[in-house]
Each structure stands twice: as structure tokens, then as C-alpha cells.
C-alpha atoms as a PDB file:
ATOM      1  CA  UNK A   1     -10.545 -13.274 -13.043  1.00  0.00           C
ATOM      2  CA  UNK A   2     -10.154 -10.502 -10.274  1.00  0.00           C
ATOM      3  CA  UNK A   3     -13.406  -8.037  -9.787  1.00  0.00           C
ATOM      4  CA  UNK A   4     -13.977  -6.134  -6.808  1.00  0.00           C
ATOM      5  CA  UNK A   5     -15.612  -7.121  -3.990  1.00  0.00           C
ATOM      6  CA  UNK A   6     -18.547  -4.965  -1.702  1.00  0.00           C
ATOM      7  CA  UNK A   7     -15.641  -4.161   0.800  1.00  0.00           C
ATOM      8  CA  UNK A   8     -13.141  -2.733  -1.864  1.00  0.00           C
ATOM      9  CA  UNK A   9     -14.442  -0.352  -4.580  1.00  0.00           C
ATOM     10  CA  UNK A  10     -11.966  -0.441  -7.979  1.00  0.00           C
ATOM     11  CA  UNK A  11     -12.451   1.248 -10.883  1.00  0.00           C
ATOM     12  CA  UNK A  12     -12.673  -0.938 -13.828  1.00  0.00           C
ATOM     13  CA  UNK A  13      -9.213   0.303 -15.412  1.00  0.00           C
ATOM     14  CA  UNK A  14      -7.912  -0.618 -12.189  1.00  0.00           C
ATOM     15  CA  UNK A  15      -9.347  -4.367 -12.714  1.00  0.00           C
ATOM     16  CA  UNK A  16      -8.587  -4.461 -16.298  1.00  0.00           C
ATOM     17  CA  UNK A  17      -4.602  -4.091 -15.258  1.00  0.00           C
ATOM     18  CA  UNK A  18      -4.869  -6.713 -12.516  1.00  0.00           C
ATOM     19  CA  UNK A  19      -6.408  -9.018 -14.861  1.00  0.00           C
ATOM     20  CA  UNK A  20      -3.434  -7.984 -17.887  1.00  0.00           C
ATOM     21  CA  UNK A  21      -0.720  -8.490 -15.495  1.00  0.00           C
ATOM     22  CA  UNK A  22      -1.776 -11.757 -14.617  1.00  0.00           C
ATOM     23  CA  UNK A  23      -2.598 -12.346 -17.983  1.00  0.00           C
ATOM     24  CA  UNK A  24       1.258 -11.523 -18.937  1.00  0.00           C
ATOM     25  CA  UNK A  25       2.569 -13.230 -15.713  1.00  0.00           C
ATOM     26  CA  UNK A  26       4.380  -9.518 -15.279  1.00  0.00           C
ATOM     27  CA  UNK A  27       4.351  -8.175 -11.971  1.00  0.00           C
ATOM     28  CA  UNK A  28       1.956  -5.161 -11.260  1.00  0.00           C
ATOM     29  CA  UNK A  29       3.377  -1.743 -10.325  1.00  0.00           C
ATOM     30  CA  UNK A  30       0.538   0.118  -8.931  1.00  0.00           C
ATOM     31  CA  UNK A  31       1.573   3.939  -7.872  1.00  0.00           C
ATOM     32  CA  UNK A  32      -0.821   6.327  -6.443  1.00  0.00           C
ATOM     33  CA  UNK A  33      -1.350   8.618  -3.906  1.00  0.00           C
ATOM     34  CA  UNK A  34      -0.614   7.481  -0.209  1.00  0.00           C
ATOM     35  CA  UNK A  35      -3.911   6.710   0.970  1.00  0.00           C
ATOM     36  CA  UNK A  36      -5.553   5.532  -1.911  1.00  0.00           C
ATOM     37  CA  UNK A  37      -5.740   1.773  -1.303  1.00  0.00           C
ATOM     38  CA  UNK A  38      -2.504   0.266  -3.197  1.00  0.00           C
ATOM     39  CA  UNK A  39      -1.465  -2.541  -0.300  1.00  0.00           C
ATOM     40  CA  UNK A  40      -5.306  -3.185   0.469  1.00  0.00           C
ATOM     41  CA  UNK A  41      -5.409  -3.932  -3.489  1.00  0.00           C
ATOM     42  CA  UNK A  42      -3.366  -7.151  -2.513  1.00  0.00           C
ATOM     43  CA  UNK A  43      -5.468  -8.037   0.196  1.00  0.00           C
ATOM     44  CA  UNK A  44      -8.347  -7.546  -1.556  1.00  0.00           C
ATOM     45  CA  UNK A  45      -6.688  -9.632  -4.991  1.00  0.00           C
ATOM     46  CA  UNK A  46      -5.731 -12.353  -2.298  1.00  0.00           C
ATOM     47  CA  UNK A  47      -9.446 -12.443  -0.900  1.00  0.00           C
ATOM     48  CA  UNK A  48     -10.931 -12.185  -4.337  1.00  0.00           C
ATOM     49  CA  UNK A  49      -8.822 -15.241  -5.792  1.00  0.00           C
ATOM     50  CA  UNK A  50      -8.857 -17.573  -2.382  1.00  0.00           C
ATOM     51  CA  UNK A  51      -5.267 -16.977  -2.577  1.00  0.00           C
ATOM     52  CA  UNK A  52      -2.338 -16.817   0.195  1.00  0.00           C
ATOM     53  CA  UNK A  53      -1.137 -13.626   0.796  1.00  0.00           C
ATOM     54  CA  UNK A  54       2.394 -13.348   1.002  1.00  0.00           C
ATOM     55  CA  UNK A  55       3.520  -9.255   2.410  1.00  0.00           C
ATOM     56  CA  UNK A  56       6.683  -7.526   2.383  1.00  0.00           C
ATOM     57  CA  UNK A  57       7.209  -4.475   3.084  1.00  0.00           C
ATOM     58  CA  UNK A  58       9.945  -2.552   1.914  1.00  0.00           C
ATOM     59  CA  UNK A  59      11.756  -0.228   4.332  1.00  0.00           C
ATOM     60  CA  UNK A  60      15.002   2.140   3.912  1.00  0.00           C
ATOM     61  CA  UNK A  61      17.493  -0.811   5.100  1.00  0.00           C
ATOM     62  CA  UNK A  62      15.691  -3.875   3.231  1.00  0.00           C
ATOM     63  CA  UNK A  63      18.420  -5.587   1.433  1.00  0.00           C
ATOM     64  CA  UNK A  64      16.487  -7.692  -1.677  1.00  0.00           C
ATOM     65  CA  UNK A  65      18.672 -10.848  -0.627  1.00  0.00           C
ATOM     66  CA  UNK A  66      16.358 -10.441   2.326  1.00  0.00           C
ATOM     67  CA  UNK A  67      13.420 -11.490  -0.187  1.00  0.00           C
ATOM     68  CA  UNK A  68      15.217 -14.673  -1.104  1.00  0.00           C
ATOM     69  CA  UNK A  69      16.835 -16.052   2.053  1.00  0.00           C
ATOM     70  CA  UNK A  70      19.197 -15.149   4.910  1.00  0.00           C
ATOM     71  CA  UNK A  71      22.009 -17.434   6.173  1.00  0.00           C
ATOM     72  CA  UNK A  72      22.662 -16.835   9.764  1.00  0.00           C
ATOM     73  CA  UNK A  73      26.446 -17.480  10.197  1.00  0.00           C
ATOM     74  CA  UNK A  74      26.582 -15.790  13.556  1.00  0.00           C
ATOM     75  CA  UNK A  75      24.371 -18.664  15.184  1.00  0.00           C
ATOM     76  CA  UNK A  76      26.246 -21.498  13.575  1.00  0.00           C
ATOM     77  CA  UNK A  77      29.489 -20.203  14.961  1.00  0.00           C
ATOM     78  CA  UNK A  78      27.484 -19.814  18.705  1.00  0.00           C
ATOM     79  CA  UNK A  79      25.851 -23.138  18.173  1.00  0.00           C
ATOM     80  CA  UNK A  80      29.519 -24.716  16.845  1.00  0.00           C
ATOM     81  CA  UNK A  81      31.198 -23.083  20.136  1.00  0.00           C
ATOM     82  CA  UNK A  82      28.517 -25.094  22.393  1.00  0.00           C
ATOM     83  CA  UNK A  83      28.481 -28.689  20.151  1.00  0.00           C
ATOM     84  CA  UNK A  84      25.193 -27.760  19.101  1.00  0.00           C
ATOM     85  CA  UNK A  85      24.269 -31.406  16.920  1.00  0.00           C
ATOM     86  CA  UNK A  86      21.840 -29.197  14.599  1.00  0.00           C
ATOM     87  CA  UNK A  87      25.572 -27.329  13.522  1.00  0.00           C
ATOM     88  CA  UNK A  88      26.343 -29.756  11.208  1.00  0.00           C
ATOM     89  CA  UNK A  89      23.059 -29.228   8.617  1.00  0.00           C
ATOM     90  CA  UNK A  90      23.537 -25.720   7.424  1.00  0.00           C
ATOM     91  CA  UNK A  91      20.325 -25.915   6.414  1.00  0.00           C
ATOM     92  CA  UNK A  92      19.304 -25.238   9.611  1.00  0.00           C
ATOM     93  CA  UNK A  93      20.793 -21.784   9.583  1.00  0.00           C
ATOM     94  CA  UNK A  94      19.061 -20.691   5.902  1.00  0.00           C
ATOM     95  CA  UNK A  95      16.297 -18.184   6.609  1.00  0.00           C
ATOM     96  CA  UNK A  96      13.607 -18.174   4.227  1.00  0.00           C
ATOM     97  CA  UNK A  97      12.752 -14.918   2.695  1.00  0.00           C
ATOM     98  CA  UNK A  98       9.002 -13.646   1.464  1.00  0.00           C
ATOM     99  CA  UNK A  99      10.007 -14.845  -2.132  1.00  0.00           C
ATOM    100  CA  UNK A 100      11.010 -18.357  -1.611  1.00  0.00           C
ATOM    101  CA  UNK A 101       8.071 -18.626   0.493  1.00  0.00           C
ATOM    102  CA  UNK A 102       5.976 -17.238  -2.374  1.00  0.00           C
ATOM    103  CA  UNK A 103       7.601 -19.671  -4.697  1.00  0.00           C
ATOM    104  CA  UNK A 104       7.287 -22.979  -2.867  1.00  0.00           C
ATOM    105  CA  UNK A 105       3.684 -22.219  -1.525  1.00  0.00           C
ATOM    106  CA  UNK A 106       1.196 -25.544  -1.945  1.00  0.00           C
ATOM    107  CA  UNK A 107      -1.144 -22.970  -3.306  1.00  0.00           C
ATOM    108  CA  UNK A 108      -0.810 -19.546  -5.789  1.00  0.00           C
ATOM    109  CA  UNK A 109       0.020 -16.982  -3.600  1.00  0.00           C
ATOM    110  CA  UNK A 110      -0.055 -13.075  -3.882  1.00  0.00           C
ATOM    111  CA  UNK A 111       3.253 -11.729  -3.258  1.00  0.00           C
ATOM    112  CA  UNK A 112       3.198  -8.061  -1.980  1.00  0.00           C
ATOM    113  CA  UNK A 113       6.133  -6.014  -2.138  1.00  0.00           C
ATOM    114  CA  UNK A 114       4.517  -2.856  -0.570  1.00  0.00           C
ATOM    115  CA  UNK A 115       6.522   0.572  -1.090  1.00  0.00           C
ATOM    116  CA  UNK A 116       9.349  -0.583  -3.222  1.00  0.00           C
ATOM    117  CA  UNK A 117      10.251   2.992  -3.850  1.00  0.00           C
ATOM    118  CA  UNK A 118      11.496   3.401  -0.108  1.00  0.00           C
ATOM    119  CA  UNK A 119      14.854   1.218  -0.426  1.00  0.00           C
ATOM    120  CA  UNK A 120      17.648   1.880  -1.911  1.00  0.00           C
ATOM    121  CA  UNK A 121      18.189   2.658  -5.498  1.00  0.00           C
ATOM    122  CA  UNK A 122      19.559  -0.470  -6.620  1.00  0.00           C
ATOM    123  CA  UNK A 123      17.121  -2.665  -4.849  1.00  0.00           C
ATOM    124  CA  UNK A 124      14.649  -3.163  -7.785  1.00  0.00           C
ATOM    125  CA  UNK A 125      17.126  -4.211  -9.890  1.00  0.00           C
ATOM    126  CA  UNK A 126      18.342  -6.334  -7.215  1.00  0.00           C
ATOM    127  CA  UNK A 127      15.535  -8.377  -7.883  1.00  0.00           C
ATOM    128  CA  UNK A 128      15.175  -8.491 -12.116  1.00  0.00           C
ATOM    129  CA  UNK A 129      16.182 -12.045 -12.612  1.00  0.00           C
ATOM    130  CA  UNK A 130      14.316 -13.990  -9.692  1.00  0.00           C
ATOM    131  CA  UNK A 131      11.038 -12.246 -10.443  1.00  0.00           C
ATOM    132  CA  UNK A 132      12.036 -12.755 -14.256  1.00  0.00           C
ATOM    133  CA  UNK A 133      12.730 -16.855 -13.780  1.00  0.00           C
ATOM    134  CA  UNK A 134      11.016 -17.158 -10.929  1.00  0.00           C
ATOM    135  CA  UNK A 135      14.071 -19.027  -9.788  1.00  0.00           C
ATOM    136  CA  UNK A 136      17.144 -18.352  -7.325  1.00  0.00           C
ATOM    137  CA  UNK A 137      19.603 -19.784  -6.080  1.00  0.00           C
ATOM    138  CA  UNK A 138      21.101 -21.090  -2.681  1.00  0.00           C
ATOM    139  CA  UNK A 139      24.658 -20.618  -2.945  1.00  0.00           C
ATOM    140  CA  UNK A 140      25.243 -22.430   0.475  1.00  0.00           C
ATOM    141  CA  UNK A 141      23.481 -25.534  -0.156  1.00  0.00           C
ATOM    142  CA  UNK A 142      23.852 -25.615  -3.901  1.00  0.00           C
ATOM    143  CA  UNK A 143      20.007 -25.876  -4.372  1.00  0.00           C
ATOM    144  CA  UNK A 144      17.627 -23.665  -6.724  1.00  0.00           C
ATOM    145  CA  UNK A 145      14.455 -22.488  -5.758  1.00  0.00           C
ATOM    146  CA  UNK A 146      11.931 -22.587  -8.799  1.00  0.00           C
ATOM    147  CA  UNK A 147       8.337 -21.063  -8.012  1.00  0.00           C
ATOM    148  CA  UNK A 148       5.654 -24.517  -8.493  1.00  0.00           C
ATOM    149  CA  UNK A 149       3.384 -21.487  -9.368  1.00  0.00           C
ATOM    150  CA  UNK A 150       3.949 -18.364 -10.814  1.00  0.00           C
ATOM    151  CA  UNK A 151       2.846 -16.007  -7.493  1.00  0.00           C
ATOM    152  CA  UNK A 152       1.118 -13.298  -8.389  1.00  0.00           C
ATOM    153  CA  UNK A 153       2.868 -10.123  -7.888  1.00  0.00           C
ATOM    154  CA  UNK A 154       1.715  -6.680  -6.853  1.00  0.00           C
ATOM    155  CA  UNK A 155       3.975  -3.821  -6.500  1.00  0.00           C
ATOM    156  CA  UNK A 156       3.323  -0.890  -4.825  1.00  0.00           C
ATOM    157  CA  UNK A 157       5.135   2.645  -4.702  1.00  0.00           C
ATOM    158  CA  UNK A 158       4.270   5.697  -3.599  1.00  0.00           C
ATOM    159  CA  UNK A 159       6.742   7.793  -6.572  1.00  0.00           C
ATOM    160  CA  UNK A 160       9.379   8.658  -3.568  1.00  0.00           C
ATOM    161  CA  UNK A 161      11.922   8.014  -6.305  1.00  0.00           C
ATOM    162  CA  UNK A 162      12.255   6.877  -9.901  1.00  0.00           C
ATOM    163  CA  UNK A 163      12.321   2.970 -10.845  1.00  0.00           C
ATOM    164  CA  UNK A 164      14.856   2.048 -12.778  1.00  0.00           C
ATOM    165  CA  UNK A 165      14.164   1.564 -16.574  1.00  0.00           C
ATOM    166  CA  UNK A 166      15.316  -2.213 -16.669  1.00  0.00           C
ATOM    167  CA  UNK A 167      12.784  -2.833 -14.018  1.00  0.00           C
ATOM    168  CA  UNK A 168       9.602  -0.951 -15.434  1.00  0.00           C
ATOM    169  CA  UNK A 169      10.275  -2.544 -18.408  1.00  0.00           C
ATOM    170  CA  UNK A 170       9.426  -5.940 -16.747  1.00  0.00           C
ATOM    171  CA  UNK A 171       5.721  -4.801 -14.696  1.00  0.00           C
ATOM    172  CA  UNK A 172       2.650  -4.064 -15.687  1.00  0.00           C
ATOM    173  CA  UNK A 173       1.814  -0.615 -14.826  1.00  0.00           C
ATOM    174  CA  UNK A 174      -1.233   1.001 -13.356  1.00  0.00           C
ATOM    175  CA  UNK A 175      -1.499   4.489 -11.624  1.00  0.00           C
ATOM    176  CA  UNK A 176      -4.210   4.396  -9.412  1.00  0.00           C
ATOM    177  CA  UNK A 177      -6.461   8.190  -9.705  1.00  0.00           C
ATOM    178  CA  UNK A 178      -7.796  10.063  -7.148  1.00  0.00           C
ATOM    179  CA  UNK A 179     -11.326   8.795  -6.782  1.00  0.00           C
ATOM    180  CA  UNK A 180     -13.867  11.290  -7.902  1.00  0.00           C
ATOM    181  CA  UNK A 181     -16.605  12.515  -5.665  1.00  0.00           C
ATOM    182  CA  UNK A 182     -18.959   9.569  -7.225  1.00  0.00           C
ATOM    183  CA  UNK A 183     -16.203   6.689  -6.184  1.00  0.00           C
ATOM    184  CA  UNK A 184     -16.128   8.557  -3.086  1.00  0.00           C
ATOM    185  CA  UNK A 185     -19.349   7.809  -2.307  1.00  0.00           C
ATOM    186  CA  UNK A 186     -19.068   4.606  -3.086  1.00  0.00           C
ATOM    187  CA  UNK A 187     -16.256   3.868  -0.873  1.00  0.00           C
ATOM    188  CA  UNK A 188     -17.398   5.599   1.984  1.00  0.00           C
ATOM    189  CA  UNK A 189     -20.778   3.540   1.399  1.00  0.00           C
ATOM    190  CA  UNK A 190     -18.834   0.532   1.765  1.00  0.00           C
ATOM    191  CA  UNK A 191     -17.488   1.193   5.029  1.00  0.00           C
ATOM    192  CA  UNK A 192     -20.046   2.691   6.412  1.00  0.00           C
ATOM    193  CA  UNK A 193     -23.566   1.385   5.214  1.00  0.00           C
ATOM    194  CA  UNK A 194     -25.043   2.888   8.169  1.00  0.00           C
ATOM    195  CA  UNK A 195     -23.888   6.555   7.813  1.00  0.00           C
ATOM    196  CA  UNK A 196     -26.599   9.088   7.876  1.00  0.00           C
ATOM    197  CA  UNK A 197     -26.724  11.001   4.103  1.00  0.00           C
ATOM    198  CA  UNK A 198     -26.723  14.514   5.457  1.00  0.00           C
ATOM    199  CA  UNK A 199     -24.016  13.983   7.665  1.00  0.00           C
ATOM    200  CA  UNK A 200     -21.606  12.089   4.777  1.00  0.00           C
ATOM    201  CA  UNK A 201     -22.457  14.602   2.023  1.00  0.00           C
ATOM    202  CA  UNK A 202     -21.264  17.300   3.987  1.00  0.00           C
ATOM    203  CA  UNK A 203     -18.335  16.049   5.086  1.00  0.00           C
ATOM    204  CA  UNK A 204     -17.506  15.058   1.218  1.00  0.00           C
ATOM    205  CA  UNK A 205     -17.826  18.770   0.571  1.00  0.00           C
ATOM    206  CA  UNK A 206     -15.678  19.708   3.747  1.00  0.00           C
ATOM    207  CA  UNK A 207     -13.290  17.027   2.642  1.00  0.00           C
ATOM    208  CA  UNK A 208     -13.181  17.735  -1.991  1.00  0.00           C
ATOM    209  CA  UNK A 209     -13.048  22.038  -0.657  1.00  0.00           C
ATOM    210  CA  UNK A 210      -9.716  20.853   2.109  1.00  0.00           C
ATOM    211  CA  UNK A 211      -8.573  19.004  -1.296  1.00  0.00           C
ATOM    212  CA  UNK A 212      -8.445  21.965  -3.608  1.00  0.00           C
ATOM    213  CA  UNK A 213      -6.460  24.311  -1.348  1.00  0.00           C
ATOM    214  CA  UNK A 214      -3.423  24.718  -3.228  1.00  0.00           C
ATOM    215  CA  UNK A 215      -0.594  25.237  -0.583  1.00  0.00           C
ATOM    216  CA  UNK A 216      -1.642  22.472   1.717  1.00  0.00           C
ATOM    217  CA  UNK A 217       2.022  20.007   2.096  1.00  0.00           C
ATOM    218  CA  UNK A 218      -0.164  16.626   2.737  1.00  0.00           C
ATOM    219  CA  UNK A 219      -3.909  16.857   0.999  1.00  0.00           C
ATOM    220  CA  UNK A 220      -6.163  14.554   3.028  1.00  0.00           C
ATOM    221  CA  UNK A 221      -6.243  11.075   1.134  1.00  0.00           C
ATOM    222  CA  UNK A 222      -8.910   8.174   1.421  1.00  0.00           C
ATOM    223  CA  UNK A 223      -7.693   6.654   4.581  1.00  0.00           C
ATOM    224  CA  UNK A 224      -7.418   9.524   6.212  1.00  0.00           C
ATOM    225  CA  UNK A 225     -11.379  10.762   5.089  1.00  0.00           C
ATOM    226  CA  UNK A 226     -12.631   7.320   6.617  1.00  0.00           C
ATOM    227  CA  UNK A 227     -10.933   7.960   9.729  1.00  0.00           C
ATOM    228  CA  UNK A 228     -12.174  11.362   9.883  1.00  0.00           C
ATOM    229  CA  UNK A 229     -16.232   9.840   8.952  1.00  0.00           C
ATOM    230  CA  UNK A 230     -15.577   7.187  11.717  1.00  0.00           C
ATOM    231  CA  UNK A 231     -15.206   9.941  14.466  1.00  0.00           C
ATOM    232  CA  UNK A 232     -17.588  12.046  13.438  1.00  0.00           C
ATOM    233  CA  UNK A 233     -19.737   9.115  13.548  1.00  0.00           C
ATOM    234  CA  UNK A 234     -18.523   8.590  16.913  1.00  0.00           C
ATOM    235  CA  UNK A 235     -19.364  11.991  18.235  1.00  0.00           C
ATOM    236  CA  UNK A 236     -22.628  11.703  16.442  1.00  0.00           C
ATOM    237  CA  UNK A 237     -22.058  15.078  15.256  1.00  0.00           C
ATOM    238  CA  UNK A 238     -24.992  17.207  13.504  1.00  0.00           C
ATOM    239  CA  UNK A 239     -25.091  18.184   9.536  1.00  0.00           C
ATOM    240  CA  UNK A 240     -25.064  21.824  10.523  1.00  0.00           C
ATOM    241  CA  UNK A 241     -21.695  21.309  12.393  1.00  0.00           C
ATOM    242  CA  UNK A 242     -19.706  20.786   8.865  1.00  0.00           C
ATOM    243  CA  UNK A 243     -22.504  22.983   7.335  1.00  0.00           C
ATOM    244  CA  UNK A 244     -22.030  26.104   8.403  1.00  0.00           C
ATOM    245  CA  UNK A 245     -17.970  25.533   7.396  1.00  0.00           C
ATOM    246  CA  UNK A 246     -15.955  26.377   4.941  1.00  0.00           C
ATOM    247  CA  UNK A 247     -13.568  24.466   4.476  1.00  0.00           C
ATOM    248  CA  UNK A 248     -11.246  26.737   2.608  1.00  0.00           C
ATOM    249  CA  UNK A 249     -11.070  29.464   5.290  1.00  0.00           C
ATOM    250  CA  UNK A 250     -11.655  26.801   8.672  1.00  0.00           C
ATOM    251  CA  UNK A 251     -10.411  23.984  10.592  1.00  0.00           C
ATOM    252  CA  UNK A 252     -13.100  21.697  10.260  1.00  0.00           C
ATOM    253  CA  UNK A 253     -14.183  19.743  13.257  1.00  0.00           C
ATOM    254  CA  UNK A 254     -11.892  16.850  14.415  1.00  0.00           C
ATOM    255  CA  UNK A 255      -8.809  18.017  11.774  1.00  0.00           C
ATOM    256  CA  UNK A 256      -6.303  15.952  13.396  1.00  0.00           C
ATOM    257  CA  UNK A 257      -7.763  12.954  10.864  1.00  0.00           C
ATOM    258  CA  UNK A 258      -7.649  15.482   7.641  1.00  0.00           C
ATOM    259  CA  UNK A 259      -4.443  17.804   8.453  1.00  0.00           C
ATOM    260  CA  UNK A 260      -1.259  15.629   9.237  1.00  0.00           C
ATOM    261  CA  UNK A 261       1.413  18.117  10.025  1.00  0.00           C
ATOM    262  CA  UNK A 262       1.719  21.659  11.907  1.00  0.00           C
ATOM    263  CA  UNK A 263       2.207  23.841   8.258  1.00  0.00           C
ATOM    264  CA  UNK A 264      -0.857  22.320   7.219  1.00  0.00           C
ATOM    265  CA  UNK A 265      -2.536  23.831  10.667  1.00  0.00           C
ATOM    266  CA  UNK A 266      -1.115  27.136  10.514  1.00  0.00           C
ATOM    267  CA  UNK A 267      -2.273  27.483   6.719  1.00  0.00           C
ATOM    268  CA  UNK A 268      -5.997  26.877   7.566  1.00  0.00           C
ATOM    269  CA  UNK A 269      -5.545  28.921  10.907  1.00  0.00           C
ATOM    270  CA  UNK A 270      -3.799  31.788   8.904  1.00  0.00           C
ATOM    271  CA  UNK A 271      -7.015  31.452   6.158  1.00  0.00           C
ATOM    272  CA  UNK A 272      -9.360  31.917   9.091  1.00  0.00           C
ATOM    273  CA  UNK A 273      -7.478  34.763  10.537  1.00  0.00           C
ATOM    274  CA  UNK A 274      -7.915  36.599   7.574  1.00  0.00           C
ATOM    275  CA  UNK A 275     -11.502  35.275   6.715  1.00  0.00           C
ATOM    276  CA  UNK A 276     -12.492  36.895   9.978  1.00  0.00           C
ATOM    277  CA  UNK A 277     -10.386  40.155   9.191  1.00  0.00           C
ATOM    278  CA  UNK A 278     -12.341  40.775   6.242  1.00  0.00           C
ATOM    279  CA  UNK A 279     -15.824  40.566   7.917  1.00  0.00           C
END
């Protein structure tokens, strides 16, 4: 039974699916947010369960044959060409991929597939039957892979794309909210038991006020507000610093952590411009 830990802070819908999914032996899709703590949800699952942690992530040229196994053909011919002994096992040329790994681990594993969303279309269902069967097989050796324990598997997309339909049908889903100011608190909390009040409730105000500007490209996410704490921390800066701002019509103090791209810059610089023209 997964429950969060002191480090990670989950709401309980958020346990509730882990538990179902595991429950159903369905993977979990978990989409949210960049920055609100989908691939640490693995880690944390992983640490919660004493469990191996099994991570791939997913980028733009992952192939999902890459998940089961590689066979390296190029360095059999090489090692053929210079009478190599180890030619003659092609076993020796297989590559194991995250999923056979996860399948043939001693113990349960997690098995992270982190951004699935960033490959190409058909690389979810790529994948249907060997996270279906938990099975695959190894057309060069004639073998099949069967999992000795169903991994647990956790999902994670960012909503880059849509999934196809065959493969939603197969996960459990969970969409990971925003955390509200009170989760906020929580988290930052966690990560920083020794923050003073003042200094963290102001920045939550600086940070929820950056938030609700509407034309902002990239609103700052949780990662992003912990970095931002840490060098504020850092630079032991005062209260009244983040005080006396607002947010809506400034560049707070140390924005490179909040504001991640130059529109994002100009729109808070073009705000002040005009907060000052009015005075």
C-alpha cells in the first residue's frame, strides 16, 4: 500500500490511483503540469515500496523496441571480421532494454517510462501487447521474456500530444492538479524545514500573483518555486524585499528561477513600464 512519505507531499486522490492501478495491475498514466512532481512520483513509489527503480525516459528518437532489447549486428560483423570467439553466441550481441530488465528483476520493480508523450505517435501503441502480457519475444534467439513479477508501471506525460485510444484504454489514469496554496505549504515545508515563515509566505504570494497573470507562455511550476526559495535562502534575503512587490506589475527578485523565457521577461518589464507610467 503506497502513502506518501515526509519528503514527497501527495494528495490523497493521487494515492488512491497509485494504489487502484496496482490494484488492477494497469499501468498508471499520470499527466500534469511540468513541474509538478510526475517522475519524482516513481521515485518516491520505488522508495515507499523498497522497490527497484527501473527509468526510461522517453525522447523524440526512442524507438519502443529500444524498451525490449537491441541486437547489435554491426559488432558481430566487426567481431566476425577479427575471429572474435564470443561471435559465435549471438547472445552476446542482444542488448537488454529497460523492460526486460523490469521483467526479469529478482525483486518487483517500478518501471518508469517518463514523458511518453515526447516520441513518436505510434510509440505507445508500440508497446500494447508487452505491457498487456508482460511477455516479448526474442526473435533472434527464439526465447520469450515473461515478467517473474508484474513491475509496477508509472507513466508519465506532460499532454505534448494525444495518446492513442487503444492505449488509454489499458492505464489507469490520474491528472495530477496544481497544488493549492495549502499543499504549497506543505511542500515547501518539506524541503525546507528550516525556512523562516515571513520570508516563505511572501514569496508564496509573489509566486500564486506571477501564477495568475494571464499572458505569461511558461507559469512558474513547483520545481521551479523551490529553486527560486533555495536562492533566496541563499542570499538570505529580507521579507520586505518580496514585500514591497507586486508581483503582477514587477520582476521579482532572482526571476531567472520563476520566468523561463525572454516573452515572459518583456511581459513583466512591459507591466512595470506602465505601472510606473501611471504613478
Amino acid at each position: 500500500m503506497f502513502k506518501t512519505g515526509k519528503d514527497y507531499i501527495a494528495t490523497r486522490e493521487l494515492e488512491v490511483a497509485v494504489n487502484a492501478a496496482v490494484a488492477l495491475s494497469r499501468p498508471l498514466l499520470v499527466k500534469g503540469e511540468p513541474g509538478t512532481g510526475k517522475t519524482v512520483l516513481a521515485q518516491e513509489i520505488a522508495r515507499g515500496l523498497d522497490a527497484p527503480l527501473i527509468e526510461w525516459h522517453i525522447k523524440s528518437t526512442t524507438k519502443a523496441q529500444q524498451g525490449l532489447y537491441e541486437y547489435d549486428a554491426v559488432s558481430r560483423l566487426r567481431d566476425g571480421q577479427l575471429g572474435e570467439e564470443r561471435v559465435h553466441d549471438i547472445r552476446n550481441y542482444i542488448r537488454k532494454g529497460k523492460l526486460w530488465e523490469a521483467f526479469t528483476h529478482d525483486k518487483r520493480a517500478v518501471l518508469l517510462i517518463d514523458e511518453i508523450d515526447k516520441a513518436d505517435i505510434e510509440f505507445p501503441n508500440d508497446l500494447l501487447l508487452e505491457l498487456d502480457r508482460m511477455e516479448f519475444h526474442v526473435y533472434e534467439t527464439g526465447e520469450t521474456i515473461r515478467a517473474t513479477q508484474r513491475p509496477i508501471v508509472i507513466i508519465t506525460s506532460n499532454n505534448e500530444k494525444e495518446l492513442p485510444d487503444a492505449f488509454l484504454r489499458r492505464c489507469f489514469f490520474h491528472f495530477i492538479r496544481f497544488p493549492e496554496r495549502e499543499t504549497m505549504e506543505a511542500i515547501v515545508q518539506a524541503h525546507y524545514p528550516d525556512i523562516r515563515k515571513d520570508l516563505a509566505r511572501e514569496a508564496l504570494n509573489v509566486f500564486f500573483q506571477i501564477r495568475e497573470v494571464g499572458e505569461l507562455k511558461k507559469k512558474p511550476a513547483t520545481s521551479e518555486l523551490l529553486d527560486w526559495l533555495k536562492l533566496l535562502m541563499i542570499e538570505d534575503m529580507p521579507a520586505e524585499a518580496l514585500r514591497t512587490q507586486d508581483a503582477k506589475v514587477a520582476i521579482p527578485p532572482l526571476y531567472g528561477a520563476l520566468l523561463k523565457n525572454e516573452q515572459d521577461v518583456h511581459l513583466f518589464e512591459r507591466l512595470a513600464f506602465l505601472n510606473r507610467a501611471r504613478r
